[in-house]
C-alpha atoms as a PDB file:
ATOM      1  CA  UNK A   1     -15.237  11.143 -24.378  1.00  0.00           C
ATOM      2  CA  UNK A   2     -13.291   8.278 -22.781  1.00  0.00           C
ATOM      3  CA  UNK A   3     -11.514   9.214 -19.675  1.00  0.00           C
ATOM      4  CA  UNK A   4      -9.538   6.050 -19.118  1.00  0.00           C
ATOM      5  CA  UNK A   5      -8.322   6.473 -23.310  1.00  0.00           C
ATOM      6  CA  UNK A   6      -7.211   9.923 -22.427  1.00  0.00           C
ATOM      7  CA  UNK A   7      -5.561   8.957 -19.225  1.00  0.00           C
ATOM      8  CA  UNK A   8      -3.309   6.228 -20.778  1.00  0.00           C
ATOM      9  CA  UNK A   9      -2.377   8.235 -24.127  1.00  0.00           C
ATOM     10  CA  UNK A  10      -1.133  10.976 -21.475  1.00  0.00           C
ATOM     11  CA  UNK A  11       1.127   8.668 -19.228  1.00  0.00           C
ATOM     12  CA  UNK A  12       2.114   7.348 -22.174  1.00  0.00           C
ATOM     13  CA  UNK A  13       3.201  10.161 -23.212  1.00  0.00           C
ATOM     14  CA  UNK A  14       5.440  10.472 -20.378  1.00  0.00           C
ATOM     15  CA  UNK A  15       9.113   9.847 -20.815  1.00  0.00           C
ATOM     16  CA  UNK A  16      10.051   7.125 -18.104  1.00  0.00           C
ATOM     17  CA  UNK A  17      12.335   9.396 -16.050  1.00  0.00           C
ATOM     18  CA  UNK A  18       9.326  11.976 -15.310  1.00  0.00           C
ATOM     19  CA  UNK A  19       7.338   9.608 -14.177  1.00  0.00           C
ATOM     20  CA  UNK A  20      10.033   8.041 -11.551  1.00  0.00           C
ATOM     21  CA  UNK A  21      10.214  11.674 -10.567  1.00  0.00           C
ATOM     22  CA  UNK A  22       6.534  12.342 -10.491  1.00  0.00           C
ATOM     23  CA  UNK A  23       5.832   8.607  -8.599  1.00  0.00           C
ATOM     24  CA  UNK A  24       8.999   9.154  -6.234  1.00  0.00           C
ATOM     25  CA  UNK A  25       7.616  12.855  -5.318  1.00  0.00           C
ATOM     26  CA  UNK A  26       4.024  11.420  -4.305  1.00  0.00           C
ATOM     27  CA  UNK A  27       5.527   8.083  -2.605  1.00  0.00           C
ATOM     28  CA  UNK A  28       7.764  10.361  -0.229  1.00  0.00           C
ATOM     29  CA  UNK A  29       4.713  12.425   0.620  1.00  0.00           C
ATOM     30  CA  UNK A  30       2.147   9.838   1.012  1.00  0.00           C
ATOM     31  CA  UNK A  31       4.966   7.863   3.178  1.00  0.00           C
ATOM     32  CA  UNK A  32       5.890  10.467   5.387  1.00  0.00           C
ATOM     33  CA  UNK A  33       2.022  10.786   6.399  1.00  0.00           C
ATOM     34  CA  UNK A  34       2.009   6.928   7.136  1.00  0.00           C
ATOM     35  CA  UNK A  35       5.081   7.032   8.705  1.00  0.00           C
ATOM     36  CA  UNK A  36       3.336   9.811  11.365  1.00  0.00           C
ATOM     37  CA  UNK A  37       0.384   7.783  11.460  1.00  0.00           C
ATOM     38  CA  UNK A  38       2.301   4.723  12.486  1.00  0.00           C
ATOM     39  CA  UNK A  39       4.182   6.779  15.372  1.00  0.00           C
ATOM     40  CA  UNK A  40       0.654   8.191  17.099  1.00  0.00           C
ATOM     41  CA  UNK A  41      -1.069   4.602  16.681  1.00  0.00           C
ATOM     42  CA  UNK A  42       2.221   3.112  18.634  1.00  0.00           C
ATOM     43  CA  UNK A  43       2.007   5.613  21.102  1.00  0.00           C
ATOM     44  CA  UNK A  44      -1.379   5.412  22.166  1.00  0.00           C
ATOM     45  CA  UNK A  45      -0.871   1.454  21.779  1.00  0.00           C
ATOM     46  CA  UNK A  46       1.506   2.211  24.164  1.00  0.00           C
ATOM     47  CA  UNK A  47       0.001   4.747  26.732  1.00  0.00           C
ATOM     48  CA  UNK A  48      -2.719   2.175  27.134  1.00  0.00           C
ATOM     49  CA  UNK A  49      -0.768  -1.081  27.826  1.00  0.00           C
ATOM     50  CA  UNK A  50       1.399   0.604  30.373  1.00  0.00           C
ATOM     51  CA  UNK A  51      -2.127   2.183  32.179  1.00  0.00           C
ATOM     52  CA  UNK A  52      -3.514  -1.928  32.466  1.00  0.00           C
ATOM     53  CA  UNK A  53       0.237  -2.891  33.408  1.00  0.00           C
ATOM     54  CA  UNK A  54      -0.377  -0.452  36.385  1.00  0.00           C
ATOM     55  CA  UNK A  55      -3.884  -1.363  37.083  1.00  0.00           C
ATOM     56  CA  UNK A  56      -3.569  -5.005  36.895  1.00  0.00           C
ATOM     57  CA  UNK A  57       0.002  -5.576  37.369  1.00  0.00           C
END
């Protein structure tokens, strides 16, 4: 039983506009979460440069 064989004959199968659906639907998801990940990391990037601005500025 190959797994990678079975894999492609399925997307294959696919017709091209269910797939932009099904690779749009994941991309918005997986986006969103980077797009909140980016936000906290800036943030705390920038709670800690303004506490050294006030301890050695």
């Amino acid at each position: 039983m190959d797994i990678r064989e079975i894999v492609r004959d399925k997307v294959q199968q696919f017709e091209a506009e269910a797939m932009e659906t099904l690779v749009m639907t994941v991309a918005r998801k997986e986006f969103g979460h980077i797009q909140i990940v980016g936000a906290l990391t800036g943030a705390v990037i920038g709670v800690i440069q303004g506490v050294i601005l006030v301890f050695v500025g």
